[in-house]
Protein backbone atom coordinates (compact mmCIF):
# COMPACT_ATOMS: atom_id res chain seq x y z
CA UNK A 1 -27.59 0.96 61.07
CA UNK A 2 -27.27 -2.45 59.90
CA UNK A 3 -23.97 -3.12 57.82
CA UNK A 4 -24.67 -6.75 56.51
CA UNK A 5 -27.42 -5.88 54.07
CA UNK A 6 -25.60 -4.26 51.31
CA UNK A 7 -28.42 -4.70 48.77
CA UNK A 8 -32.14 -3.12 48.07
CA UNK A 9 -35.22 -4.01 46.16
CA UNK A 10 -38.04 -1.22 45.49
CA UNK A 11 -42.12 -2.85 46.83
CA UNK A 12 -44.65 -0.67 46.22
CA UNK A 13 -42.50 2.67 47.38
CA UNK A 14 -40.73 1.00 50.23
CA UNK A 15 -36.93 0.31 50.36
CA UNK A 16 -36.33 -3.25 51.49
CA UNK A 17 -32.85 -4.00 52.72
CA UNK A 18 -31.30 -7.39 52.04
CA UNK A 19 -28.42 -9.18 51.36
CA UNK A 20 -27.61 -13.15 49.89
CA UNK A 21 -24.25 -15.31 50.39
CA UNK A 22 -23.09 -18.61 50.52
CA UNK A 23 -23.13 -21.49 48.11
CA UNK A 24 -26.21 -24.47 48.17
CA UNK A 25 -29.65 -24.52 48.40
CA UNK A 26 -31.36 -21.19 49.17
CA UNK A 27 -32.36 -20.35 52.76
CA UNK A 28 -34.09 -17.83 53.61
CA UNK A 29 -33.97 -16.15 57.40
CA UNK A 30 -37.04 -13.98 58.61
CA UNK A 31 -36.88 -11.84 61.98
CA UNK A 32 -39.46 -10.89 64.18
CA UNK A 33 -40.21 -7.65 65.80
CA UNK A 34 -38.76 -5.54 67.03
CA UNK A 35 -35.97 -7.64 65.89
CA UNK A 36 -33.92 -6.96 62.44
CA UNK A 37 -31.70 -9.59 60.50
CA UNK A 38 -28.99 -8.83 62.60
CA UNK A 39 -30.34 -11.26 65.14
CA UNK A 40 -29.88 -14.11 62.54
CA UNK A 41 -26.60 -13.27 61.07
CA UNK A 42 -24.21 -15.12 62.83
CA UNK A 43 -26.03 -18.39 61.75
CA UNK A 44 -26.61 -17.22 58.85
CA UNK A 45 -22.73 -16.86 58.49
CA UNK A 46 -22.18 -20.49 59.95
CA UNK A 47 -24.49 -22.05 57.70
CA UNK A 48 -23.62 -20.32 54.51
CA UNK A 49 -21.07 -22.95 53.70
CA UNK A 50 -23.75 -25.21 52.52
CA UNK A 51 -26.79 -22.64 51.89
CA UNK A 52 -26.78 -19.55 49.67
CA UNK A 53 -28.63 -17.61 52.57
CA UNK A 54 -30.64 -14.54 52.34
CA UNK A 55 -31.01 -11.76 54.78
CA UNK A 56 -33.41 -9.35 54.50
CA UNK A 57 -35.07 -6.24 57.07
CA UNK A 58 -38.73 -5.68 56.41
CA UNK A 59 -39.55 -2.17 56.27
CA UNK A 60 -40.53 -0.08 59.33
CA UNK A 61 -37.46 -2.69 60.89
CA UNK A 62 -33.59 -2.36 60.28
CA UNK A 63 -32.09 -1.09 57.68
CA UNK A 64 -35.60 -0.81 55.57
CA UNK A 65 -37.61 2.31 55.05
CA UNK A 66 -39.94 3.63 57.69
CA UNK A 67 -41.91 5.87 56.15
CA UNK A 68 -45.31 6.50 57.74
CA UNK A 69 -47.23 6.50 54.95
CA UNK A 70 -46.74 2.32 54.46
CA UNK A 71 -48.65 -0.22 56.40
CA UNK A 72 -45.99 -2.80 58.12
CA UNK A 73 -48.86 -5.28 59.66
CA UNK A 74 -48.14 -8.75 58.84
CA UNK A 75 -50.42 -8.49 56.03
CA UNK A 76 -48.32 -6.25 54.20
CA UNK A 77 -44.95 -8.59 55.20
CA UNK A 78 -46.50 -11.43 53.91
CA UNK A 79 -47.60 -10.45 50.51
CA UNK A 80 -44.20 -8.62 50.32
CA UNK A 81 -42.10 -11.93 51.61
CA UNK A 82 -44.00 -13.94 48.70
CA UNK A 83 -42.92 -11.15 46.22
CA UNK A 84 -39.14 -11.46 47.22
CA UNK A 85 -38.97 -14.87 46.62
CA UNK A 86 -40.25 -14.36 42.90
CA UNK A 87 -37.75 -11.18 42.78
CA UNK A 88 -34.96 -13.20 44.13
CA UNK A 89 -35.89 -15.77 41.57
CA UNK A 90 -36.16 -18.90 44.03
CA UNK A 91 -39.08 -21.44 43.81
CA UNK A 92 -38.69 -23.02 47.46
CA UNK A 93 -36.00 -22.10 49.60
CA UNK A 94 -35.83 -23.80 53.11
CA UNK A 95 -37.09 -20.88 55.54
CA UNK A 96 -36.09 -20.10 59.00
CA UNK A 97 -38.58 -17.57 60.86
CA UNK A 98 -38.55 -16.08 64.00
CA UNK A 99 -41.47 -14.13 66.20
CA UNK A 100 -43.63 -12.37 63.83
CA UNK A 101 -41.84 -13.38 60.84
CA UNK A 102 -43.36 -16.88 61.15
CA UNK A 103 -47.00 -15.65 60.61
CA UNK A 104 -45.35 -13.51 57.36
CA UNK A 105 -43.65 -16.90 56.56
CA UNK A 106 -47.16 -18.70 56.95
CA UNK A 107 -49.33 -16.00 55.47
CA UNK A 108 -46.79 -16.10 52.18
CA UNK A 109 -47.22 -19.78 51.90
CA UNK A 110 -50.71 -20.36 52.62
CA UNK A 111 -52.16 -17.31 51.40
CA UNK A 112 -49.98 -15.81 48.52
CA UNK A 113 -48.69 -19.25 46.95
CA UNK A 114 -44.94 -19.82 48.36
CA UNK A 115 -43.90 -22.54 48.66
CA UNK A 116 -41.12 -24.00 50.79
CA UNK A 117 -38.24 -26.78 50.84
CA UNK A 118 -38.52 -26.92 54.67
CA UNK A 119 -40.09 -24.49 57.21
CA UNK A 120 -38.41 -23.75 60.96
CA UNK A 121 -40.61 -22.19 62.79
CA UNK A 122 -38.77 -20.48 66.48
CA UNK A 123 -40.58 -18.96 68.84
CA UNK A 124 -43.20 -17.73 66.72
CA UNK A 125 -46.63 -15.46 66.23
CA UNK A 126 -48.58 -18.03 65.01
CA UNK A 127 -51.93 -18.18 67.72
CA UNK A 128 -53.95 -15.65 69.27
CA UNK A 129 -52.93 -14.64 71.98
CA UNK A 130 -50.04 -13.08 71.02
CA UNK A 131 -47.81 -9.95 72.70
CA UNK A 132 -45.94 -9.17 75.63
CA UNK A 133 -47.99 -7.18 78.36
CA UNK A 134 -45.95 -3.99 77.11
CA UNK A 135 -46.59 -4.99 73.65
CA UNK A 136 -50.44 -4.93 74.38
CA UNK A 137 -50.27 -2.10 76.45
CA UNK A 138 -48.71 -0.03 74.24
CA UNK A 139 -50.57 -0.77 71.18
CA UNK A 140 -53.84 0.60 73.48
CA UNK A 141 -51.67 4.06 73.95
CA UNK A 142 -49.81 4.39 71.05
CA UNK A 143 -50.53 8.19 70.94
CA UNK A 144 -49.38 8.57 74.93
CA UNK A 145 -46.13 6.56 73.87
CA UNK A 146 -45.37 8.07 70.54
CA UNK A 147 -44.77 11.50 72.65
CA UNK A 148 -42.51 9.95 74.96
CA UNK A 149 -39.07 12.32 75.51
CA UNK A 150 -35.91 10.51 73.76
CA UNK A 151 -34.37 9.14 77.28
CA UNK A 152 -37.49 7.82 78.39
CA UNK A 153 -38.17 5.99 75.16
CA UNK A 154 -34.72 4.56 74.43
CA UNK A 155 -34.93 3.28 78.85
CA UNK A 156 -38.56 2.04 77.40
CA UNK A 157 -37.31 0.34 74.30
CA UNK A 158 -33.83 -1.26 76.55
CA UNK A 159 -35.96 -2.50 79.56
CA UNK A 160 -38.82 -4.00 77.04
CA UNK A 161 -35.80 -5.59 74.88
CA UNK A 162 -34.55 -7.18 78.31
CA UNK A 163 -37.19 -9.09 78.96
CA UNK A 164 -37.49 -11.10 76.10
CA UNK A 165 -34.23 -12.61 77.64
CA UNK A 166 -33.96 -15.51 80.40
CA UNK A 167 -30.19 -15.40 80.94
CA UNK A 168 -29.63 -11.59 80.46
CA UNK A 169 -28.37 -9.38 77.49
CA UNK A 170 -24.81 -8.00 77.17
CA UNK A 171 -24.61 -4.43 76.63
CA UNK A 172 -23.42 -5.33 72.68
CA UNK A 173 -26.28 -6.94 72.24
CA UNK A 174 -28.58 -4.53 73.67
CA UNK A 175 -27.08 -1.86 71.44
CA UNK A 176 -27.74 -4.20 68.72
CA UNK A 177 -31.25 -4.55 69.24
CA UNK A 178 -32.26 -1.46 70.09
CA UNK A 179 -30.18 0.78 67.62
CA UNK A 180 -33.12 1.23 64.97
CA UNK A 181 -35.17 2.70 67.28
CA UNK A 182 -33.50 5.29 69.14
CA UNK A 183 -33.77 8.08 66.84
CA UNK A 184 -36.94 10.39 65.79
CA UNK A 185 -37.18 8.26 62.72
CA UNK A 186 -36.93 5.23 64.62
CA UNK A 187 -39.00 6.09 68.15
CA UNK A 188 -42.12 6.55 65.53
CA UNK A 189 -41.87 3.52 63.31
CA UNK A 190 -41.06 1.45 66.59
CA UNK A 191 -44.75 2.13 67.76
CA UNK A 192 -46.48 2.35 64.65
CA UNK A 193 -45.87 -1.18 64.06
CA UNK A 194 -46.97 -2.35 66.89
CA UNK A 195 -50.40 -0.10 66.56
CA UNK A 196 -50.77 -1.62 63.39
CA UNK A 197 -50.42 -5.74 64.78
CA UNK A 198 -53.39 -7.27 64.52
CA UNK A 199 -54.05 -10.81 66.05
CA UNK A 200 -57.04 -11.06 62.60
CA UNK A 201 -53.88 -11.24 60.81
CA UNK A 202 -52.74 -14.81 62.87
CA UNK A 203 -56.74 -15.67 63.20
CA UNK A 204 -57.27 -15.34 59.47
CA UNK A 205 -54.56 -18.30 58.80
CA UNK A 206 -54.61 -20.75 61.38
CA UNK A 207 -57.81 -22.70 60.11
CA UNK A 208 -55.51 -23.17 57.59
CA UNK A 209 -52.49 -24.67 58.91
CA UNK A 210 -53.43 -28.19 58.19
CA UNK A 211 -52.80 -27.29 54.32
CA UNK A 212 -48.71 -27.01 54.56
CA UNK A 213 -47.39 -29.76 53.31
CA UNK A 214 -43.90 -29.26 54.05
CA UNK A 215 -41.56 -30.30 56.33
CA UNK A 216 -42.04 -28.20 59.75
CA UNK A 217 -40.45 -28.32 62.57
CA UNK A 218 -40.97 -25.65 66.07
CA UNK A 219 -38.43 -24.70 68.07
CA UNK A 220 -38.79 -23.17 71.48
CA UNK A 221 -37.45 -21.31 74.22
CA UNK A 222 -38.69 -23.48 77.07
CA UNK A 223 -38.60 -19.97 79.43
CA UNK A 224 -39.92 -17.66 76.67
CA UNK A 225 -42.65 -15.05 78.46
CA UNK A 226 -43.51 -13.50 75.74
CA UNK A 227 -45.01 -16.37 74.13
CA UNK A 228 -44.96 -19.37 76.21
CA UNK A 229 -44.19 -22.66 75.26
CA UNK A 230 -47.59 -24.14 75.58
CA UNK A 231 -47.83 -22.25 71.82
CA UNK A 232 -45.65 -24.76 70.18
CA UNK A 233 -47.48 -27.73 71.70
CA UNK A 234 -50.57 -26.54 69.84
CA UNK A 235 -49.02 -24.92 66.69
CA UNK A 236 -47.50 -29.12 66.31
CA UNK A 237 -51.08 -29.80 67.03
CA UNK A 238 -51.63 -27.70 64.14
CA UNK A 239 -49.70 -28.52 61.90
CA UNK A 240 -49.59 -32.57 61.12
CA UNK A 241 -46.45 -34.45 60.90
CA UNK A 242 -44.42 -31.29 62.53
CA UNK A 243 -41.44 -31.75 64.76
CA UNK A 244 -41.03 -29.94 68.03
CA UNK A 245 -37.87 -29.08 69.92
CA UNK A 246 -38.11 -27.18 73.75
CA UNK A 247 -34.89 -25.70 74.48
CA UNK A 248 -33.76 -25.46 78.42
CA UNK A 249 -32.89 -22.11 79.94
CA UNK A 250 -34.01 -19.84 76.66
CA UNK A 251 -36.70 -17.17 76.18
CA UNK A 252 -37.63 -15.62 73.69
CA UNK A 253 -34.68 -14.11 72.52
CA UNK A 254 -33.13 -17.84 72.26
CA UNK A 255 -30.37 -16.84 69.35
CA UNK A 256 -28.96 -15.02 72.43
CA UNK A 257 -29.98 -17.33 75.16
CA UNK A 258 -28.78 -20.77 74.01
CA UNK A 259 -27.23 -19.93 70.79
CA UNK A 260 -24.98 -23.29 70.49
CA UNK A 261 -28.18 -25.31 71.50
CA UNK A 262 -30.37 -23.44 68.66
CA UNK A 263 -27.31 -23.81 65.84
CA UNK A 264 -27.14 -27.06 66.52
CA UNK A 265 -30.63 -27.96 66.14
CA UNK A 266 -31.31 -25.68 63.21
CA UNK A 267 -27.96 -27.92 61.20
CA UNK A 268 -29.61 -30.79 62.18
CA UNK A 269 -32.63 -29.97 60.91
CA UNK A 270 -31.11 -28.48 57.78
CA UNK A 271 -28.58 -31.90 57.49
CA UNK A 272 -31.87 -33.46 57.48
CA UNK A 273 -33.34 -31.44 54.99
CA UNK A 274 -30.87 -29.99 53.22
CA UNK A 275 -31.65 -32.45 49.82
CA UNK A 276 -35.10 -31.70 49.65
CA UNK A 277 -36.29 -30.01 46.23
CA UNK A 278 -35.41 -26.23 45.57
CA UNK A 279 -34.06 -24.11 43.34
């Protein structure tokens, strides 16, 4: 299981895993699925010299509870993300999100009253349409999948993992990614949440994007399949006065892809930034 989050916070019966170090203004990382925090923590690390940064798994993901009895959708994630920032006692924290973590990160702020130093937004559910082929076919046969023998999910799980990719995934990083899921516990929650995604979730907020005031700026994965590029041209669209960065030879999975070319843009955006008003 995840060993950076050393820390846990009780919402509404679930068990949320998170963690906070570092010394500045707060910044706060949010993963996608079926990512955990894990994904982020090496820049988290780098950039905690200057940022008190917070880590956090949101349950039915890492090191958080699974249990089946709790909605994960995104509209669960996003009331609960605007809850942790009250809990955590920070007003607006600059917020990095990644894949489905940037509607939670939107649905906080626009629909649950967050507010935000500074938004990244990286490769992120934002617009319908939204999901990998796998990702839509298996939220049409959950039940068929959910049955699946251990070896053929964990091959499932590894090969759908792969091809968020461009350049290829060690065999570290594989086990990385794919750890929470491999178990009973794990093989469930894995497709429950994606039965329970919902593209009403992203539909219900985008008339709204023109209300965030913040600085925003979209990083991509010039090579991500999963959700192509042509997203970020129209989330910018979206979004007035956002920034927008395409990064060469990355997919979706661009913290493994071109992780020098994606820490150097996020310091430079957070260099730029960095000042703004928080707590």
């Amino acid at each position: 299981m995840t060993t950076h989050l050393g820390r846990a916070l009780d919402w509404r019966g679930r068990s949320v895993a998170w963690e906070r170090f570092g010394e500045g203004p707060p910044l706060v990382f949010l993963h996608g699925t079926p990512w955990s925090s894990e994904l982020w923590y090496p820049i988290a690390v780098a950039l905690s010299g200057r940022f008190t940064v917070y880590l956090w798994d949101m349950p039915g993901y890492g090191a958080s509870s699974k249990r089946p009895e709790h909605r994960v959708d995104l509209g669960a994630q996003g009331e609960l993300f605007a809850h942790l920032l009250t809990a955590w006692g920070i007003e607006e924290p600059h917020v990095f999100a990644h894949d489905y973590g940037g509607a939670v990160a939107l649905r906080a702020r626009l629909l649950h009253g967050a507010r935000f130093a500074s938004l990244c937004l990286v490769d992120v559910v934002a617009l319908s349409p939204w999901g990998s082929p796998f990702f839509r076919l298996v939220r049409e046969h959950t039940s068929v999948f959910e049955q699946l023998p251990p070896a053929v999910h964990r091959g499932a799980v590894e090969a759908y993992v792969r091809s968020a990719s461009y350049r290829g995934i060690s065999a570290e990083a594989l086990t990385m990614l794919t750890h929470p899921w491999v178990d009973a516990e794990g093989q469930a929650a894995f497709y429950r949440q994606i039965a329970q995604a919902d593209e009403a979730f992203t539909d219900e907020i985008e008339p709204k994007f023109g209300e965030v005031g913040e600085p925003v700026h979209i990083i991509w994965g010039a090579e991500d399949t999963w959700i192509p590029a042509d997203r970020a041209v129209r989330l910018q669209k979206a979004i007035p006065g956002s920034s927008i960065s395409i990064i060469p030879s990355a997919g979706h999975l661009i913290h493994l892809d071109a992780p020098e070319a994606l820490t150097a843009e996020l310091t430079r955006w957070t260099e730029q930034n960095r000042d703004r008003p928080s707590d």
